[in-house]
C-alpha atoms as a PDB file:
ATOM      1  CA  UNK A   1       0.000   0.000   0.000  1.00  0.00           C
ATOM      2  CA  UNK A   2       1.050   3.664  -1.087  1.00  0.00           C
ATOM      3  CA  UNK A   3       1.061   6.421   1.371  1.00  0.00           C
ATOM      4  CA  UNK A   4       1.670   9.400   0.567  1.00  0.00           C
ATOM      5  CA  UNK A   5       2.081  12.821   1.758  1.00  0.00           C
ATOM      6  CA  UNK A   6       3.082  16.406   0.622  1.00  0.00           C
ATOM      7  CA  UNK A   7       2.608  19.923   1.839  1.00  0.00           C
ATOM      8  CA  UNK A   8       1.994  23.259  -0.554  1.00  0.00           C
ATOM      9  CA  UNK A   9       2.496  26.630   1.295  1.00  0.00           C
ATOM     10  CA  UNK A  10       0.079  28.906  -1.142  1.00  0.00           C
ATOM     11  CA  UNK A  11       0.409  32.544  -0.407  1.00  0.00           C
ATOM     12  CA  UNK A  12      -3.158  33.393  -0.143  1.00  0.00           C
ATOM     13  CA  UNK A  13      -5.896  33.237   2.663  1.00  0.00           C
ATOM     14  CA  UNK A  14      -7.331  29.603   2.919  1.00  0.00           C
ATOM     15  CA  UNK A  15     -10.492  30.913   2.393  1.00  0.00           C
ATOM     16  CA  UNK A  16      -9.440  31.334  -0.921  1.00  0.00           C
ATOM     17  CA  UNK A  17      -7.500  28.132  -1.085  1.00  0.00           C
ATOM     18  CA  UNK A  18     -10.977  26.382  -0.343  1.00  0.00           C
ATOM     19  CA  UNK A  19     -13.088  28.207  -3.129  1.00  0.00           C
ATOM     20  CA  UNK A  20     -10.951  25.984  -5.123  1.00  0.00           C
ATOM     21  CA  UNK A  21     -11.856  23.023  -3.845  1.00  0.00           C
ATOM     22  CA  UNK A  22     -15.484  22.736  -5.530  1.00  0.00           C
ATOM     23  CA  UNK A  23     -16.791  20.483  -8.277  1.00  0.00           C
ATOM     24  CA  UNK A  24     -16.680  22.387 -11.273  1.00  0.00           C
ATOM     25  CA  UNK A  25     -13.024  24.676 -10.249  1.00  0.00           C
ATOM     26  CA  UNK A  26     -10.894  21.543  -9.104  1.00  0.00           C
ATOM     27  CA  UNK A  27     -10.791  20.211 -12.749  1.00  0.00           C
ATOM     28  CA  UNK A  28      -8.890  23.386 -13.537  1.00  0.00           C
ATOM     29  CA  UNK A  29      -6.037  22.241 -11.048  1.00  0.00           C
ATOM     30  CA  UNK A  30      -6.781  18.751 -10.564  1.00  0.00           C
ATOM     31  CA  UNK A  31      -6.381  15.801 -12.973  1.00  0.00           C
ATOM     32  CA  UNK A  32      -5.252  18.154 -15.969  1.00  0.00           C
ATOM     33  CA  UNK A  33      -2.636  15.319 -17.112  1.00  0.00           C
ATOM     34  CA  UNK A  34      -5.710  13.586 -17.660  1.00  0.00           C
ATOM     35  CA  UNK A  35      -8.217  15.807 -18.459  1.00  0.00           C
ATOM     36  CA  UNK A  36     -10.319  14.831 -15.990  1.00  0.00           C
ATOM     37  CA  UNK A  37     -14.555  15.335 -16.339  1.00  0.00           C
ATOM     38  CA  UNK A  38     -16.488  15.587 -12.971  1.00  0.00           C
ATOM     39  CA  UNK A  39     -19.419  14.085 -12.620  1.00  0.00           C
ATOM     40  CA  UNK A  40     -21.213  14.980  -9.595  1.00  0.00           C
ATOM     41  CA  UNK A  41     -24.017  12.887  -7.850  1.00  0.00           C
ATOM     42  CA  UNK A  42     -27.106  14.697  -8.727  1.00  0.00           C
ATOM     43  CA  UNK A  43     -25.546  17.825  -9.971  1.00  0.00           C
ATOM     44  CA  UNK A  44     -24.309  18.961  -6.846  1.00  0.00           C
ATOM     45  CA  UNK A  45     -22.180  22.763  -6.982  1.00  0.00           C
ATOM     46  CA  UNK A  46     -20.376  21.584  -3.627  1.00  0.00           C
ATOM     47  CA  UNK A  47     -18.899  18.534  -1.772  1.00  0.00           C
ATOM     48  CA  UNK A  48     -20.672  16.856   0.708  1.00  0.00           C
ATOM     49  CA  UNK A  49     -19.858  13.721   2.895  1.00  0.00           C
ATOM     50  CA  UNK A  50     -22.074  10.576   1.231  1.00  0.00           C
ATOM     51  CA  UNK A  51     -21.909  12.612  -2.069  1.00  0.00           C
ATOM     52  CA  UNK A  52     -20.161  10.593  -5.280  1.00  0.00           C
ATOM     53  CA  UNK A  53     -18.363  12.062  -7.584  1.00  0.00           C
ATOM     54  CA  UNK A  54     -17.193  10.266 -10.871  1.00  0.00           C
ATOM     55  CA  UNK A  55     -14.079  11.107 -12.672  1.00  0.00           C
ATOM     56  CA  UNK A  56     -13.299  10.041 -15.981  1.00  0.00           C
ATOM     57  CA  UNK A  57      -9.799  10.551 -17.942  1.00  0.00           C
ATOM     58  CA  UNK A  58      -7.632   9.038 -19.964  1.00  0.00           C
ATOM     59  CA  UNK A  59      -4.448   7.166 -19.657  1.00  0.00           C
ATOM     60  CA  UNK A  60      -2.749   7.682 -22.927  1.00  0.00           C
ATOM     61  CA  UNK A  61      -4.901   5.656 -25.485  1.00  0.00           C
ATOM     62  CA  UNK A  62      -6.977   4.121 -22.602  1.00  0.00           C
ATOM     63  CA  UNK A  63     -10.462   5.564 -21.138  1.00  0.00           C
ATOM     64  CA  UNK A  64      -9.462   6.086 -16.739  1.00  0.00           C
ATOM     65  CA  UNK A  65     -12.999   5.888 -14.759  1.00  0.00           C
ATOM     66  CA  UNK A  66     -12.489   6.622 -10.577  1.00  0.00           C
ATOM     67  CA  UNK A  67     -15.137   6.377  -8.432  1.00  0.00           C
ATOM     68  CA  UNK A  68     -15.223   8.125  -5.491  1.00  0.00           C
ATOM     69  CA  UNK A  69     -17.327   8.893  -2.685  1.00  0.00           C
ATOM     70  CA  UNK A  70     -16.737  12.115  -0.146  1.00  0.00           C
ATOM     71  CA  UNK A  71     -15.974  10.894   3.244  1.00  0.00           C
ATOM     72  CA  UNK A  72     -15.171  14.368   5.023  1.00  0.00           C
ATOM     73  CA  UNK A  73     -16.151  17.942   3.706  1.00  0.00           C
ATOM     74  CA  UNK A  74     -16.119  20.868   5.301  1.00  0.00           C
ATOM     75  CA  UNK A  75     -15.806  23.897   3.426  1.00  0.00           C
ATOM     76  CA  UNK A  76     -12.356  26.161   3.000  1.00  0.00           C
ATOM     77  CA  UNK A  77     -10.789  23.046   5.412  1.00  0.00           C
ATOM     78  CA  UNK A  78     -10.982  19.456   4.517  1.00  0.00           C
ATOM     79  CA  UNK A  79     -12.051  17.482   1.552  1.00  0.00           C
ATOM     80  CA  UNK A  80     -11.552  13.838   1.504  1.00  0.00           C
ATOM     81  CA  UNK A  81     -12.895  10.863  -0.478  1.00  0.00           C
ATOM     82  CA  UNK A  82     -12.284   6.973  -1.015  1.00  0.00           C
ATOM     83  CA  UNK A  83     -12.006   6.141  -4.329  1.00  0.00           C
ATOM     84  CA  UNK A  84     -11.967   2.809  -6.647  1.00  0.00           C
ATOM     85  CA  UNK A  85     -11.119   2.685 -10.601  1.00  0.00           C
ATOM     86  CA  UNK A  86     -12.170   0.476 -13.199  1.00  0.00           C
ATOM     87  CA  UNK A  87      -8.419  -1.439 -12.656  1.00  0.00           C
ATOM     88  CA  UNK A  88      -9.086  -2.248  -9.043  1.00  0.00           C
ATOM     89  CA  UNK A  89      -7.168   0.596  -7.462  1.00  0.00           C
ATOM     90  CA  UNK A  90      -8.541   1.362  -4.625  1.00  0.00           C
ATOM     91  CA  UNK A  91      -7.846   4.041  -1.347  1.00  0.00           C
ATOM     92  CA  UNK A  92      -8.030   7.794  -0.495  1.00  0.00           C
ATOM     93  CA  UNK A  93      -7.635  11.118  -0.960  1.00  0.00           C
ATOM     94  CA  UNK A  94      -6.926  13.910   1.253  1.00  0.00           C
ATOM     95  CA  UNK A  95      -6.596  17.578   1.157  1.00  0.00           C
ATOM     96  CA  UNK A  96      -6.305  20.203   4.140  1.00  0.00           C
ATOM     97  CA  UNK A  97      -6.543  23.400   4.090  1.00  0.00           C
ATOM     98  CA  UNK A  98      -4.649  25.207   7.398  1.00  0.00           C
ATOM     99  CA  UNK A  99      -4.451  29.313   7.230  1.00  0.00           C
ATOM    100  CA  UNK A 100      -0.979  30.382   8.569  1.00  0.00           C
ATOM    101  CA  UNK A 101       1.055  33.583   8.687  1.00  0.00           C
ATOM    102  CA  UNK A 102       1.859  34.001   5.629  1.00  0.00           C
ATOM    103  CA  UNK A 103      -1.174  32.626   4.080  1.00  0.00           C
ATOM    104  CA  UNK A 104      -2.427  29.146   4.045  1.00  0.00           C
ATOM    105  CA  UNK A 105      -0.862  25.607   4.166  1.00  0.00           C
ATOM    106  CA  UNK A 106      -2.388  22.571   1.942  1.00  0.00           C
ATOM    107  CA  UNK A 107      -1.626  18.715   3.111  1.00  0.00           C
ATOM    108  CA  UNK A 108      -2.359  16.105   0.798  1.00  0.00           C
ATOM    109  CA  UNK A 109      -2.302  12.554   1.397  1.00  0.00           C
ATOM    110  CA  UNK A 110      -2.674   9.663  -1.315  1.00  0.00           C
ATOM    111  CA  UNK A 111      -3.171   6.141  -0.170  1.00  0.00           C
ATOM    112  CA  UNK A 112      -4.378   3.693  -2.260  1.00  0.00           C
ATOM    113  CA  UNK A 113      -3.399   0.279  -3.129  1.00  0.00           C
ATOM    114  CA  UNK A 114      -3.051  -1.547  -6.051  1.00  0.00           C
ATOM    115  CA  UNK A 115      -4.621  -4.980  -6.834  1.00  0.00           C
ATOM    116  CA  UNK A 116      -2.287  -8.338  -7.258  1.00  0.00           C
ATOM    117  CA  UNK A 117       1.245  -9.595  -6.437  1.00  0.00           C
ATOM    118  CA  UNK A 118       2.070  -7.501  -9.784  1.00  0.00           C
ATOM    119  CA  UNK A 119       0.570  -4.625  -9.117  1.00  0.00           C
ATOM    120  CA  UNK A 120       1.451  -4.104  -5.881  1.00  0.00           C
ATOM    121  CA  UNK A 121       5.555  -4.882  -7.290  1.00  0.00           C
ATOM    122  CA  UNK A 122       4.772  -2.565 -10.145  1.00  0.00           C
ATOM    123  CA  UNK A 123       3.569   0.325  -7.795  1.00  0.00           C
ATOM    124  CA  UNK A 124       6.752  -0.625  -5.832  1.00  0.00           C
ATOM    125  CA  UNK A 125       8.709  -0.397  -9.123  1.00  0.00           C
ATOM    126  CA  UNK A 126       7.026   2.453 -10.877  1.00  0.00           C
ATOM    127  CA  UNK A 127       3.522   3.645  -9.808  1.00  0.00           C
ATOM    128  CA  UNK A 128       3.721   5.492  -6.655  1.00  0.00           C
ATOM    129  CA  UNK A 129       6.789   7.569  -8.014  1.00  0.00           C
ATOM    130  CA  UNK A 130       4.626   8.546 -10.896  1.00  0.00           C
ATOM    131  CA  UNK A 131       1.692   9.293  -8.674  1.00  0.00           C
ATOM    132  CA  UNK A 132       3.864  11.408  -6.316  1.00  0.00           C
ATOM    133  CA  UNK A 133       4.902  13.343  -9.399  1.00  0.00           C
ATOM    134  CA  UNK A 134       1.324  14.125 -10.446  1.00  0.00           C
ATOM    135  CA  UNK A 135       0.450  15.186  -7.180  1.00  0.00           C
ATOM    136  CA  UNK A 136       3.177  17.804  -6.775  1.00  0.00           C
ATOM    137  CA  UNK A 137       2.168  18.907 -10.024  1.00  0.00           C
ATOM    138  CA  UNK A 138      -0.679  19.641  -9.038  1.00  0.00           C
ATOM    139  CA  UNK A 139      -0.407  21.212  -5.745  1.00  0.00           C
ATOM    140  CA  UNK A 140       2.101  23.466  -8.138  1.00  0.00           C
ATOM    141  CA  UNK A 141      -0.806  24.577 -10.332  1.00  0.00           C
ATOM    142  CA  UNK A 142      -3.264  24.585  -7.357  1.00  0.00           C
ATOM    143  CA  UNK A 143      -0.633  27.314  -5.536  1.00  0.00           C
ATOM    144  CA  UNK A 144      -0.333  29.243  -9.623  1.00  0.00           C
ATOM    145  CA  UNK A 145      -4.054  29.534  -9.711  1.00  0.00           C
ATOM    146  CA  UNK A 146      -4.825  30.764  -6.021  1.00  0.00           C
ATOM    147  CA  UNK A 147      -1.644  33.151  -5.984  1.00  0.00           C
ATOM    148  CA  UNK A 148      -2.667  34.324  -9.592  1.00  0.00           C
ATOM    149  CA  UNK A 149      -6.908  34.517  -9.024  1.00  0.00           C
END
């Protein structure tokens, strides 16, 4: 099992950290690699625990659907869901939002784990560094929108 962690300092009030942390503004940060599509249980403008949220990308030449379901929300602080894909991967997703003094802090943490004595060696092997990469990334462009909004 992957766990990982990273922290973004984002000089900017978490209050407007959080505005970015809504269905239809997190595909402009999140999942861009990917070019992620939200689809929201029931059309909803804002997280909610319960609430599912579908995310579909692609890999290269192949079609990415993730699953996820909102397990903690509470607005301009937390956001977390647990998530499964259409390849088995299954875990969770975590985001913080912490104001400090020269702004506000985000902490991100990515479990998951990957189905199989070959996935879980090619995770080992390849996965979780590529994941880790992503999710810099896009703490990166989270910290160039809010700094830049």
């Amino acid at each position: 099992m992957a766990n990982l962690q990273f922290i973004q300092e984002i000089a900017a009030p978490a209050k407007i950290v959080g505005a970015f942390f809504v269905p239809h503004r997190m595909g402009a940060w999140y999942g861009r690699e990917l070019d992620l599509q939200f689809e929201v249980q029931g059309g909803a403008i804002e997280f909610r625990s319960g609430l599912k949220v579908r995310l579909t990308g692609r890999i290269g030449k192949h079609e990415m659907t993730h699953t996820a379901v909102v397990t903690e929300f509470e607005r301009g602080r937390v956001l977390e869901w647990q998530f499964r894909d259409t390849y088995g991967v299954r875990g969770m997703q975590r985001w913080e939002i912490n104001e400090t003094a020269a702004g506000a802090r985000v902490e991100m943490r990515d479990r998951y784990e990957m189905p199989g004595r070959f996935g879980q060696f090619f995770d080992w092997l390849m996965t979780r560094h590529t994941v880790a990469k992503r999710d810099r990334a896009e703490l990166q462009r989270l910290k160039r929108l809010v700094e830049h909004a």
